[in-house]
PDB file of N, CA and C in Angstrom:
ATOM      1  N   UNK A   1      19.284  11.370  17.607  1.00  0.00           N
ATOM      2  CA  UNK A   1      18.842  10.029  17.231  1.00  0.00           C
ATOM      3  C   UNK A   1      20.055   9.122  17.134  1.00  0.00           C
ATOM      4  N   UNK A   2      19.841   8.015  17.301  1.00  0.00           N
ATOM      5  CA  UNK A   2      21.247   7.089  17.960  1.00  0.00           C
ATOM      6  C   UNK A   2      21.146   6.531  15.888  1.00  0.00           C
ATOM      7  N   UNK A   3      21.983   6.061  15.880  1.00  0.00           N
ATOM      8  CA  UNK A   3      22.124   5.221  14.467  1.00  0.00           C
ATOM      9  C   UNK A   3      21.584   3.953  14.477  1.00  0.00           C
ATOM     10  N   UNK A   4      20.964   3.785  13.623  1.00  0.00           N
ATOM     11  CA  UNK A   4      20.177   2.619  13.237  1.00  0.00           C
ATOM     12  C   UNK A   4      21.742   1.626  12.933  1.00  0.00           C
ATOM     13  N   UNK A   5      21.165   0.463  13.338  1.00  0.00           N
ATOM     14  CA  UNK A   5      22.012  -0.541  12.696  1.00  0.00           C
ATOM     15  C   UNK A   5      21.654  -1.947  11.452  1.00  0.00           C
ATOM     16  N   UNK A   6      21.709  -0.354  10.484  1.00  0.00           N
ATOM     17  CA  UNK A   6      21.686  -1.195   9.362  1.00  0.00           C
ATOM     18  C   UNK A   6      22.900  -1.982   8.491  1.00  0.00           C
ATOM     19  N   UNK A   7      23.947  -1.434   8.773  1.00  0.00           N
ATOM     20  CA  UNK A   7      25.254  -2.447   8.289  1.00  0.00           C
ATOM     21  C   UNK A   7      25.037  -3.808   9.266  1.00  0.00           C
ATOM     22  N   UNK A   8      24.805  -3.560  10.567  1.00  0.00           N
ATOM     23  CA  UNK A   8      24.772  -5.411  10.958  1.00  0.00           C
ATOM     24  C   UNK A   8      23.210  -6.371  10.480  1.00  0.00           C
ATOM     25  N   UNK A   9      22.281  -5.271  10.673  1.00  0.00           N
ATOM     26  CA  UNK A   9      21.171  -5.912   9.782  1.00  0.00           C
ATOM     27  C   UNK A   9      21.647  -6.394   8.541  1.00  0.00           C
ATOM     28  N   UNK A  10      21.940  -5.677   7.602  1.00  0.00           N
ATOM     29  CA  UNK A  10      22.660  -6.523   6.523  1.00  0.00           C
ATOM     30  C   UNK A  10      23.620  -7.694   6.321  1.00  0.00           C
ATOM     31  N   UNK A  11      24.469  -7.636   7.108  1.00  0.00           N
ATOM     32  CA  UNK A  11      25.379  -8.666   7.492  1.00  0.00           C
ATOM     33  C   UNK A  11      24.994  -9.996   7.856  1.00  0.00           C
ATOM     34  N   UNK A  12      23.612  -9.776   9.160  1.00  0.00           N
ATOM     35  CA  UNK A  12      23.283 -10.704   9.458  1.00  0.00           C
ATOM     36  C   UNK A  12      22.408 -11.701   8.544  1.00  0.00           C
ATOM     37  N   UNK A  13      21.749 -10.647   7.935  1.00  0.00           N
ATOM     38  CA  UNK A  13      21.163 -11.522   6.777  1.00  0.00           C
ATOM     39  C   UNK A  13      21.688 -12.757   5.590  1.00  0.00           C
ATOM     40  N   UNK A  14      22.848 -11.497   5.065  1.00  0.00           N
ATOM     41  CA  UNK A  14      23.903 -12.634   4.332  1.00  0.00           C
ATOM     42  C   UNK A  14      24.484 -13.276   4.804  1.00  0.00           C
ATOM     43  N   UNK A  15      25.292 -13.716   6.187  1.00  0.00           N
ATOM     44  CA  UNK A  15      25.308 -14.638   6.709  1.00  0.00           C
ATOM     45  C   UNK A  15      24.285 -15.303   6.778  1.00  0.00           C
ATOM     46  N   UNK A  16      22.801 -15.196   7.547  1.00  0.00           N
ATOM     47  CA  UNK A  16      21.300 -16.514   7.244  1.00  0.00           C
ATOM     48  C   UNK A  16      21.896 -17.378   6.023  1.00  0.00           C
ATOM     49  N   UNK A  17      21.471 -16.540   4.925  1.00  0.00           N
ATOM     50  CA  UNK A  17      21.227 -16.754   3.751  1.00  0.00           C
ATOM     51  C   UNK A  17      22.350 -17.519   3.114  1.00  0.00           C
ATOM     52  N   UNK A  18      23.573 -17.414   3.417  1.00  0.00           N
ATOM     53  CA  UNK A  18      24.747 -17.902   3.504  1.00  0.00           C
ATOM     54  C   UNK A  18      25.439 -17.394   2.217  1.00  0.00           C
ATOM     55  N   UNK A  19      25.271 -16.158   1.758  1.00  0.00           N
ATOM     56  CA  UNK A  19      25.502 -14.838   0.099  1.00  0.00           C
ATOM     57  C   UNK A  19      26.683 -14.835   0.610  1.00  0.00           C
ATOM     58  N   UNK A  20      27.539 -14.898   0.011  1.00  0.00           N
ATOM     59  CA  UNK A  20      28.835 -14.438  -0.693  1.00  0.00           C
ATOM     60  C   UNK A  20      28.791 -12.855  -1.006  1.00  0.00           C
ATOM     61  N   UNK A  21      30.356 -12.236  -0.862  1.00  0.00           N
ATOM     62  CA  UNK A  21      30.388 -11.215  -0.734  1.00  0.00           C
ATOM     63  C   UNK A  21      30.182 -10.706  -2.992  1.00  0.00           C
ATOM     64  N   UNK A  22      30.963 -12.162  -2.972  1.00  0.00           N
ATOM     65  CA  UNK A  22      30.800 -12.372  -4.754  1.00  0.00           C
ATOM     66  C   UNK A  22      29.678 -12.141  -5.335  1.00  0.00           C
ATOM     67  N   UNK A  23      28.584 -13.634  -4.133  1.00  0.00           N
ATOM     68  CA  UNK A  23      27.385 -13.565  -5.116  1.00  0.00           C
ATOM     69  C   UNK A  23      26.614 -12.403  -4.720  1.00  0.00           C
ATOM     70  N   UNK A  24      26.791 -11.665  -3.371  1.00  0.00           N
ATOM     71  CA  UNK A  24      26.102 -10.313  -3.617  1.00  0.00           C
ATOM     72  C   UNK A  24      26.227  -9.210  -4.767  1.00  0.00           C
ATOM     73  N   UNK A  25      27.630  -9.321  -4.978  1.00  0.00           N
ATOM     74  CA  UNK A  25      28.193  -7.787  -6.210  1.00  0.00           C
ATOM     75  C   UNK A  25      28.169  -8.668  -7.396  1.00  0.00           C
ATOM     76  N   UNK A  26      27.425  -9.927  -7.837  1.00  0.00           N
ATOM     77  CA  UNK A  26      27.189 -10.821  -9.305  1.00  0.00           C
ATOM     78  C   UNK A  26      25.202 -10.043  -9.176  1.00  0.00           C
ATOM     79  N   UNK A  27      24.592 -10.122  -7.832  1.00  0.00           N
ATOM     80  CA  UNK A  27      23.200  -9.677  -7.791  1.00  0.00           C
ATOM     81  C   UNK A  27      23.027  -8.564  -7.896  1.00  0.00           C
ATOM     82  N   UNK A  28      23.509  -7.675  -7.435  1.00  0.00           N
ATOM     83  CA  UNK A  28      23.545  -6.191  -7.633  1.00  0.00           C
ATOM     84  C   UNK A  28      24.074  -5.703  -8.701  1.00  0.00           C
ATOM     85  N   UNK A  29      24.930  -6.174  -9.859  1.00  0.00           N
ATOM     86  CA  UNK A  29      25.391  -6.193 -10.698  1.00  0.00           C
ATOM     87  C   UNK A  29      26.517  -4.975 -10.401  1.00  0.00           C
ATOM     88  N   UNK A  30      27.298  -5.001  -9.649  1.00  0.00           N
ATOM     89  CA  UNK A  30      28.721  -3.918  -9.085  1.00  0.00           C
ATOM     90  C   UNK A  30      30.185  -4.724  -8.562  1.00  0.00           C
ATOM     91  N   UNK A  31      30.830  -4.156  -8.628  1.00  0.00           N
ATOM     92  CA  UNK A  31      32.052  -4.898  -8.116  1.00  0.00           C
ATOM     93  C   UNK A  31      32.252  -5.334  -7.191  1.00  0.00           C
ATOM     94  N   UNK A  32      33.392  -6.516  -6.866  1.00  0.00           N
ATOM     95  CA  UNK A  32      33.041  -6.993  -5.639  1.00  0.00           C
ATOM     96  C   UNK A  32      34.129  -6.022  -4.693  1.00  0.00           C
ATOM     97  N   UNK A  33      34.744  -5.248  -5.103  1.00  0.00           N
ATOM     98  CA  UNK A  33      35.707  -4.596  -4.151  1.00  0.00           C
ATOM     99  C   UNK A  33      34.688  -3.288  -3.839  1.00  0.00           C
ATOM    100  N   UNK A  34      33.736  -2.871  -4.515  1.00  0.00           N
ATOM    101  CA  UNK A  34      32.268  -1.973  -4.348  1.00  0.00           C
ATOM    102  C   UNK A  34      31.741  -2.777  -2.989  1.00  0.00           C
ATOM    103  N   UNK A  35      31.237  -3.464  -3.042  1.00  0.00           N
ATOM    104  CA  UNK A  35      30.633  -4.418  -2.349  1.00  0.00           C
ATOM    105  C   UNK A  35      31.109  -4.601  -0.822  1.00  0.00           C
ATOM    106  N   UNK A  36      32.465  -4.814  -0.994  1.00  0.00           N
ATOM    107  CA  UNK A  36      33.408  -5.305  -0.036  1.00  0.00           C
ATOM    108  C   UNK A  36      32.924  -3.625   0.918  1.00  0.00           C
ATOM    109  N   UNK A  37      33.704  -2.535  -0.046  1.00  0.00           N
ATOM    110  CA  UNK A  37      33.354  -1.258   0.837  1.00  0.00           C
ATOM    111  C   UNK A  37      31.916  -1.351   1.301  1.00  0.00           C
ATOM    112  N   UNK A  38      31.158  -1.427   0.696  1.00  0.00           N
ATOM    113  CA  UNK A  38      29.326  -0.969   1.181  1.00  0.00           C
ATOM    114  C   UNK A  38      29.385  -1.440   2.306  1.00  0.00           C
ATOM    115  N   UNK A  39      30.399  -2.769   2.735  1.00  0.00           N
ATOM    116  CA  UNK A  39      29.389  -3.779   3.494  1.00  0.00           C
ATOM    117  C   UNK A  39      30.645  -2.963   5.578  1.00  0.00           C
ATOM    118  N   UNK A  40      31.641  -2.116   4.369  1.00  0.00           N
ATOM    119  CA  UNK A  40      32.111  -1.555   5.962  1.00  0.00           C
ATOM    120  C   UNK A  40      31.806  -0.404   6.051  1.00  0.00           C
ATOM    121  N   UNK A  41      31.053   0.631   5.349  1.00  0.00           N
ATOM    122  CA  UNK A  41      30.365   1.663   5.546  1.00  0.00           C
ATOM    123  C   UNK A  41      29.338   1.618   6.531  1.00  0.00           C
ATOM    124  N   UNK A  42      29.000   2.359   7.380  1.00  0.00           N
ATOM    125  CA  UNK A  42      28.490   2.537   8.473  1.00  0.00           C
ATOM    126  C   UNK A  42      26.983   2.887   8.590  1.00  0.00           C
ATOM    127  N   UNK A  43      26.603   3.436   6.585  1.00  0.00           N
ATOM    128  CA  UNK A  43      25.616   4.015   5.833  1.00  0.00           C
ATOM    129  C   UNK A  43      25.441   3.444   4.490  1.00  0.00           C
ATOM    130  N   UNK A  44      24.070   3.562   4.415  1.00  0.00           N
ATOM    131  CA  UNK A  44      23.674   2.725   3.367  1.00  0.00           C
ATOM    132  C   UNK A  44      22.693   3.902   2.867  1.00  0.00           C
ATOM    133  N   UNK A  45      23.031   3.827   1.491  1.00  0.00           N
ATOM    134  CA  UNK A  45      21.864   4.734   0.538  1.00  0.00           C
ATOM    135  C   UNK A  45      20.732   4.102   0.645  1.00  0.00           C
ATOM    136  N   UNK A  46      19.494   4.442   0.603  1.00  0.00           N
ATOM    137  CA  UNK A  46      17.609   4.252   0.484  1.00  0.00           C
ATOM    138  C   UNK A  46      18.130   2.907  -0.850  1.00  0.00           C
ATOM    139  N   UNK A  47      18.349   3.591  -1.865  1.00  0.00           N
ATOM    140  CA  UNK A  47      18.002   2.902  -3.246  1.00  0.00           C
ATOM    141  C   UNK A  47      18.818   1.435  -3.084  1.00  0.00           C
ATOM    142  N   UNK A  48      19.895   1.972  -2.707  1.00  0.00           N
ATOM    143  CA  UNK A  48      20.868   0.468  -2.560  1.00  0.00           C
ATOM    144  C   UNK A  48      20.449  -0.596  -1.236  1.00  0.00           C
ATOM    145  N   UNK A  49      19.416  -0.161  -0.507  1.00  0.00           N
ATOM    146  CA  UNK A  49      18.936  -1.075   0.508  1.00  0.00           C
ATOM    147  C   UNK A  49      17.705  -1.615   0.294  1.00  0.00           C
ATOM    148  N   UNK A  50      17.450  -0.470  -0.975  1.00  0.00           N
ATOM    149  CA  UNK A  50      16.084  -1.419  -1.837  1.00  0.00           C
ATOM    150  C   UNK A  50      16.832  -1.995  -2.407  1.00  0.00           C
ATOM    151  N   UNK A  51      17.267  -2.245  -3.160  1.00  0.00           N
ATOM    152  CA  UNK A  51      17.954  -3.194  -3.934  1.00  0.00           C
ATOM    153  C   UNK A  51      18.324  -4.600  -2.987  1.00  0.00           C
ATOM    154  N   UNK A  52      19.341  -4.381  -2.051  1.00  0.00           N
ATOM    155  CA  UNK A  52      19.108  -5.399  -1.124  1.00  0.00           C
ATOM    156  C   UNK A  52      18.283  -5.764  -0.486  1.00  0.00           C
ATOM    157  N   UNK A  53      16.985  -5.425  -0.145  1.00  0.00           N
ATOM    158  CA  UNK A  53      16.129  -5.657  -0.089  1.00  0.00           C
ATOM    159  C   UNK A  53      14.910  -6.677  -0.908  1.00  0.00           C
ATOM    160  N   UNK A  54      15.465  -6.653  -2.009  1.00  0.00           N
ATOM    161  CA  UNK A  54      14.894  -7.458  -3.376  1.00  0.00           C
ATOM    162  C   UNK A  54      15.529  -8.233  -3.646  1.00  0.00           C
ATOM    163  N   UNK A  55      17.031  -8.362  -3.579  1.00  0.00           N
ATOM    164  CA  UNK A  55      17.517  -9.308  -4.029  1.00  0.00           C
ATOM    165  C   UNK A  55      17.649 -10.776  -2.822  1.00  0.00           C
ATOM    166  N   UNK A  56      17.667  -9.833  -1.701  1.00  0.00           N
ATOM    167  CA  UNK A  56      17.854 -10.920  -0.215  1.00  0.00           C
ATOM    168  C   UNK A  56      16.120 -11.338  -0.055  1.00  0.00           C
ATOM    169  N   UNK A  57      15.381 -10.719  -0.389  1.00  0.00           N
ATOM    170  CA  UNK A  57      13.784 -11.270  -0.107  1.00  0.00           C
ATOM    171  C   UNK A  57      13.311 -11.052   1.398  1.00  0.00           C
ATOM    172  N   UNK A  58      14.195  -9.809   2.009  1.00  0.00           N
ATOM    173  CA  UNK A  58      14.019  -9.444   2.992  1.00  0.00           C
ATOM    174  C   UNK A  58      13.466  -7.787   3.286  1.00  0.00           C
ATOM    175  N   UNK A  59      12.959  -7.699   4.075  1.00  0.00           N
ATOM    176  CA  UNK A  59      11.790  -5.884   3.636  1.00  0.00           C
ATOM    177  C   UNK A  59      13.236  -5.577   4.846  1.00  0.00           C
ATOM    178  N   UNK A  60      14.002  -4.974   4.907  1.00  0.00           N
ATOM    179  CA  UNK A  60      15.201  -4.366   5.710  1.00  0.00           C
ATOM    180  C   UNK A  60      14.255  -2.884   6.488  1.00  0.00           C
ATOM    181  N   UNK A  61      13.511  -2.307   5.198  1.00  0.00           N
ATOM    182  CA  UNK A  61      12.573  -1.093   5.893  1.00  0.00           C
ATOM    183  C   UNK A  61      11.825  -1.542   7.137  1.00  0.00           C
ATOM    184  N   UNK A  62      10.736  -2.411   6.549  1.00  0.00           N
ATOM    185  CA  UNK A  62      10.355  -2.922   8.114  1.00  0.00           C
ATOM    186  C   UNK A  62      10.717  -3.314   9.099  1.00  0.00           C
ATOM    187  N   UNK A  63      12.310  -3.792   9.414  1.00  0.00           N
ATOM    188  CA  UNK A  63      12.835  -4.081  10.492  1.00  0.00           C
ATOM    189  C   UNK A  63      12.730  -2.824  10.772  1.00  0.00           C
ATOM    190  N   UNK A  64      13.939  -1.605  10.492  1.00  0.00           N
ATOM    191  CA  UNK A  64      14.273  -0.293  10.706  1.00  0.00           C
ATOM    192  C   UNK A  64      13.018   0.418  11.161  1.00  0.00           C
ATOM    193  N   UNK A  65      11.750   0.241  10.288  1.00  0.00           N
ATOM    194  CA  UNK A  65      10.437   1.229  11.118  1.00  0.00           C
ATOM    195  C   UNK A  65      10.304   0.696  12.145  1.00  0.00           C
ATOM    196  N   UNK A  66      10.576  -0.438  12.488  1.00  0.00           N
ATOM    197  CA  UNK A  66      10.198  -1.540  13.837  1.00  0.00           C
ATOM    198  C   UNK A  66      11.027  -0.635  14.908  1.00  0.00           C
ATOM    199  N   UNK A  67      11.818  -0.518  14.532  1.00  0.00           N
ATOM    200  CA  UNK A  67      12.676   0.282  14.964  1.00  0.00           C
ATOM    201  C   UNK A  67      12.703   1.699  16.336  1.00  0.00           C
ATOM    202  N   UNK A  68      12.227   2.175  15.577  1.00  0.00           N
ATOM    203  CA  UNK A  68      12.021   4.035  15.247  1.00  0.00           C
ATOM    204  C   UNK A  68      10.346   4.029  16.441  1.00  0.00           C
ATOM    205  N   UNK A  69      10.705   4.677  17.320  1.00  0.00           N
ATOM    206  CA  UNK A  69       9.497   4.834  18.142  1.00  0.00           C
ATOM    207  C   UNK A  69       8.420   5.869  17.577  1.00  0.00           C
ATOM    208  N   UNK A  70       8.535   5.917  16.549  1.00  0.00           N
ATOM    209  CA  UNK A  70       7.540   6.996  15.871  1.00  0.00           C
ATOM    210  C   UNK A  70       6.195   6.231  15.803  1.00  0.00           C
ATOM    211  N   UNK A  71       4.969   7.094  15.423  1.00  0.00           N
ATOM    212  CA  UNK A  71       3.806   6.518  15.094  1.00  0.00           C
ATOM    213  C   UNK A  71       3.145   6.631  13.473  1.00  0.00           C
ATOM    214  N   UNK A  72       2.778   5.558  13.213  1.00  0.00           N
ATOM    215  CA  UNK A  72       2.653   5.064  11.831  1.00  0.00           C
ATOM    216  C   UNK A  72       2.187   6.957  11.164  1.00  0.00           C
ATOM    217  N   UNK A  73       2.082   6.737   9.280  1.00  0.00           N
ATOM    218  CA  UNK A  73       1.905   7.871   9.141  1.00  0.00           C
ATOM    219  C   UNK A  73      -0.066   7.508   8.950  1.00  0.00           C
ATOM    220  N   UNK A  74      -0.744   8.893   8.509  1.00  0.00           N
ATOM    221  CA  UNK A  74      -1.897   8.790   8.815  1.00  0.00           C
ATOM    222  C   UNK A  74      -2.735   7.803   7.520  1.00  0.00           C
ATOM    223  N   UNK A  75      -1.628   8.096   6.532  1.00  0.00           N
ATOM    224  CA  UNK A  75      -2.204   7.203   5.447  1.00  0.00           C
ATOM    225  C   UNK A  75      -2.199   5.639   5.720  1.00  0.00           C
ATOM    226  N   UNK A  76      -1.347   5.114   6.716  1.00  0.00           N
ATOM    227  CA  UNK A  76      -1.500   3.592   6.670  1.00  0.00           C
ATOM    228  C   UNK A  76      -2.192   3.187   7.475  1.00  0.00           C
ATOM    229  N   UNK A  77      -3.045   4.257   8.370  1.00  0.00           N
ATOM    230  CA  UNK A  77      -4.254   4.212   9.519  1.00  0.00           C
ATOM    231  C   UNK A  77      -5.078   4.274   8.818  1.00  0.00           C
ATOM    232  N   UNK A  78      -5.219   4.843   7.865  1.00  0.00           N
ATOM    233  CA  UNK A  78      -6.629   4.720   6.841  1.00  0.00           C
ATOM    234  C   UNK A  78      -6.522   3.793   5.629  1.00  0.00           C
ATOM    235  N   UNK A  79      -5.851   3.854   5.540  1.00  0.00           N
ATOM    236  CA  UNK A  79      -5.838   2.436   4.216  1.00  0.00           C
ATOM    237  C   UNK A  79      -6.151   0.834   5.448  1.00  0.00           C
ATOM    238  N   UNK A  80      -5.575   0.784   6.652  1.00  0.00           N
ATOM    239  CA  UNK A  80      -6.107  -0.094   7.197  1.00  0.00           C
ATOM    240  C   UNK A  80      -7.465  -0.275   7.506  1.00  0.00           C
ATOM    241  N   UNK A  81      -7.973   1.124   8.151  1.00  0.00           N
ATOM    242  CA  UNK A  81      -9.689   1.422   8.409  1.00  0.00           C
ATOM    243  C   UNK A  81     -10.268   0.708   7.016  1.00  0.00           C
ATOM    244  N   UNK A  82     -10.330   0.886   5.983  1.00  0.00           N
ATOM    245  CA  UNK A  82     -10.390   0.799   4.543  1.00  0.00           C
ATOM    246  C   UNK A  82     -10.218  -1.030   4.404  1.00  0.00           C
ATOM    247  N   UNK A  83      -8.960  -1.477   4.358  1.00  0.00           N
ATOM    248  CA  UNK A  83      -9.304  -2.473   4.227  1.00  0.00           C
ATOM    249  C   UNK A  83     -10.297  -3.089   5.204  1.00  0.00           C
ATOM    250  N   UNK A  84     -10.317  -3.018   6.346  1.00  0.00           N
ATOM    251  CA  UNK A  84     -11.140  -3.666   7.367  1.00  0.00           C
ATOM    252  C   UNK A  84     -12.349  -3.331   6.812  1.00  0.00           C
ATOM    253  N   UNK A  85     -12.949  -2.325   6.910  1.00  0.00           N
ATOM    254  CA  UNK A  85     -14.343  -2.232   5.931  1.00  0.00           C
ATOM    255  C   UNK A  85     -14.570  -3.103   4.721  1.00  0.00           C
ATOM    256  N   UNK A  86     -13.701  -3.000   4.012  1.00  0.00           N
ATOM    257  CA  UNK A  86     -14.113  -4.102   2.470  1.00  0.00           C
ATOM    258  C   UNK A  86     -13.882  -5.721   3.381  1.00  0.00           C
ATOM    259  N   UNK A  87     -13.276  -5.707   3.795  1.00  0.00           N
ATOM    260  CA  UNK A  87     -13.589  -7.358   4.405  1.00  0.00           C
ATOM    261  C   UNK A  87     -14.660  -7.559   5.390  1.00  0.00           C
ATOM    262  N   UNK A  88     -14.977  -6.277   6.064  1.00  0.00           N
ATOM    263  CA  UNK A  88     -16.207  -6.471   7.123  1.00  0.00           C
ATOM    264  C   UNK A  88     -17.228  -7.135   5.697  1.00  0.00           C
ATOM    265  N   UNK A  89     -17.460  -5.759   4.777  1.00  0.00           N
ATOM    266  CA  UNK A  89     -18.449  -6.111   3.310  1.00  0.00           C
ATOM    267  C   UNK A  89     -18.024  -7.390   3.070  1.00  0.00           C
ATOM    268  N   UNK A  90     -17.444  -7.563   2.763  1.00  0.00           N
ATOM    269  CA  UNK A  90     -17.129  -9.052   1.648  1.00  0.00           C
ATOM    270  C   UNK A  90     -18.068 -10.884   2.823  1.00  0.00           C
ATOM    271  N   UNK A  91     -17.775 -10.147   4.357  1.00  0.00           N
ATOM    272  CA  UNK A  91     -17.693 -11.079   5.325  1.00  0.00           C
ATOM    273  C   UNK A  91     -19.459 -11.335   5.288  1.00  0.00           C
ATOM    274  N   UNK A  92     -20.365  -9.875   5.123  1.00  0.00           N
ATOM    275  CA  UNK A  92     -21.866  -9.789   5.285  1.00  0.00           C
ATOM    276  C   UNK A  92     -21.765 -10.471   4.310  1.00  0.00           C
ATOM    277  N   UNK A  93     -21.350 -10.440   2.556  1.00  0.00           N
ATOM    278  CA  UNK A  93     -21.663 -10.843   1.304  1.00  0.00           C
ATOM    279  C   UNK A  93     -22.065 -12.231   1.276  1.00  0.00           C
ATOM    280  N   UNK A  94     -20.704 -13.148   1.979  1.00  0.00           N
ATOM    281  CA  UNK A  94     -20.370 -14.503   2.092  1.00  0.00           C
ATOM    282  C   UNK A  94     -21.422 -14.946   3.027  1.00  0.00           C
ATOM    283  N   UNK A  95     -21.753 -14.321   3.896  1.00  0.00           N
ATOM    284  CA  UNK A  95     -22.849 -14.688   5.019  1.00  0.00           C
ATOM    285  C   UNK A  95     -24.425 -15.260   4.240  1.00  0.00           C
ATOM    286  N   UNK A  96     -24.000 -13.883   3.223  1.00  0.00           N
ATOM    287  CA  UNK A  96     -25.586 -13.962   3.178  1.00  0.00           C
ATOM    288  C   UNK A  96     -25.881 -15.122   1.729  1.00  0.00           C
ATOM    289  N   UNK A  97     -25.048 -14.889   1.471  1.00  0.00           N
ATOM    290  CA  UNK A  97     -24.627 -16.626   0.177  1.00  0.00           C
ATOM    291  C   UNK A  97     -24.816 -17.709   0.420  1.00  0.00           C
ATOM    292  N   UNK A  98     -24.257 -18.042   1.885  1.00  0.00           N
ATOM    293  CA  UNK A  98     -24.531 -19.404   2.826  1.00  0.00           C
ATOM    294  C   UNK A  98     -25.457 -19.323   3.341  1.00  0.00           C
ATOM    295  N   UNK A  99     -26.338 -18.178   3.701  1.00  0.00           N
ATOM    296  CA  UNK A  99     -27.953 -18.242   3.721  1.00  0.00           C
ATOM    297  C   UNK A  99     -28.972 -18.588   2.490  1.00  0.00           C
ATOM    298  N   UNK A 100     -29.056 -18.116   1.290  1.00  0.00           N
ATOM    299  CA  UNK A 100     -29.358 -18.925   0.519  1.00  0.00           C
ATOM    300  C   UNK A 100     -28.834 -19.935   0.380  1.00  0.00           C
ATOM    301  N   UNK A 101     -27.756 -20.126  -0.162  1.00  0.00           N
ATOM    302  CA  UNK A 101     -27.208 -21.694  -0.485  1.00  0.00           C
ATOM    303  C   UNK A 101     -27.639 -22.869   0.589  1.00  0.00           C
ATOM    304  N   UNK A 102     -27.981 -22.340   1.855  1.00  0.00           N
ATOM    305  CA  UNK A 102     -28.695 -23.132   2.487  1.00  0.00           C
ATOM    306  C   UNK A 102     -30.193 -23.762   2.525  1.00  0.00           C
ATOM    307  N   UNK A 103     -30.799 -22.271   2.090  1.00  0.00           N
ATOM    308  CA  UNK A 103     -32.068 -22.351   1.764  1.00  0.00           C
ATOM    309  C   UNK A 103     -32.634 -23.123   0.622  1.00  0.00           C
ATOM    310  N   UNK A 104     -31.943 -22.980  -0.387  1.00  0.00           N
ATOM    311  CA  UNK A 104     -31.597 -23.804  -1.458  1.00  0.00           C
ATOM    312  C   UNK A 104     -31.797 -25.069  -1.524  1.00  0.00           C
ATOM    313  N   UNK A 105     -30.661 -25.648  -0.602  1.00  0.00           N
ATOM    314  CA  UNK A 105     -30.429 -26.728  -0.385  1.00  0.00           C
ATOM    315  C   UNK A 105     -31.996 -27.629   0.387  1.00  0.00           C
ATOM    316  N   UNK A 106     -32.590 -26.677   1.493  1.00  0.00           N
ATOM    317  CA  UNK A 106     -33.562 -26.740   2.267  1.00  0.00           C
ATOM    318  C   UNK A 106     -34.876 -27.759   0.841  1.00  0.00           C
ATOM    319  N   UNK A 107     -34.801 -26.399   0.145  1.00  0.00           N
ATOM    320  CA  UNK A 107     -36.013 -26.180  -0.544  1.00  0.00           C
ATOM    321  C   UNK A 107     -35.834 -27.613  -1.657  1.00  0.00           C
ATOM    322  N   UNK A 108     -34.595 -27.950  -2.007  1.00  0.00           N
ATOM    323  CA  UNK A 108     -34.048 -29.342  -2.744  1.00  0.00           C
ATOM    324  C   UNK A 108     -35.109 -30.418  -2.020  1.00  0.00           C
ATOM    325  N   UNK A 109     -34.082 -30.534  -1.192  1.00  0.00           N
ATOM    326  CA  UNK A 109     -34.376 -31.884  -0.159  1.00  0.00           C
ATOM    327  C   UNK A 109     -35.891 -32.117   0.254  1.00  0.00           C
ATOM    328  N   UNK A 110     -36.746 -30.729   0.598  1.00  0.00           N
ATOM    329  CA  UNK A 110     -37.996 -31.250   0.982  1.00  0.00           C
ATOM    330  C   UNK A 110     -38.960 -31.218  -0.698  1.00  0.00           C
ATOM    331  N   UNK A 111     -37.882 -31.018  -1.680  1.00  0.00           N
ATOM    332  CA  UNK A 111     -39.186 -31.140  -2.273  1.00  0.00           C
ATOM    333  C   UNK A 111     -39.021 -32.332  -3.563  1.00  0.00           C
ATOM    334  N   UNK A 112     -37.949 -33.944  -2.600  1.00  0.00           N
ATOM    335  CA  UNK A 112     -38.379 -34.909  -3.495  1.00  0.00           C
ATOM    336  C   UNK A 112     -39.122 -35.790  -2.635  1.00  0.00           C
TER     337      UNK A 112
END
């Protein structure tokens, strides 16, 4: 597997964002000579890319799965099936609301 490039994903971000190497290690609450290293390490820990991840307001995971030619796992194929069902439901619910509320309305009007 070739290496993900998550040190320039990161980089590029704080550049967007226009973060300081300061105001990153003032957000993370670590030093800035900590900081300085993370950002030429080649590897990034899970926890510390959540963290950047929260503090930049950027999901860094979802680029990286974007990534990865793998196929989703089976739980987020069914939690999707799942939601689509409760909104198919919710979609009949609303349907059938604006069928009365119409009828309603019907039964108003013809009967002043």
């Amino acid at each position: 597997m070739e290496t993900l490039p998550v040190l320039q994903m990161v980089r590029r971000e704080l550049q967007r964002q226009k973060i300081s190497v300061a105001e990153l290690s003032r957000g993370l609450k670590i030093n800035t000579s900590s900081v300085s290293g993370m950002l030429k390490s080649p590897t990034f820990q899970v926890q510390r890319l959540a963290e950047l991840s929260e503090l930049l307001n950027y999901n860094f995971f979802r680029e990286l799965a974007a990534k990865l030619p793998y196929t989703d796992p089976v739980y987020a194929r069914e939690s999707k099936q799942s939601e689509v069902e409760e909104l198919q439901n919710r979609v009949k619910e609303l349907e059938m609301e604006v069928g009365i509320l119409r009828q309603t309305l019907k039964d108003l009007v013809s009967n002043r």
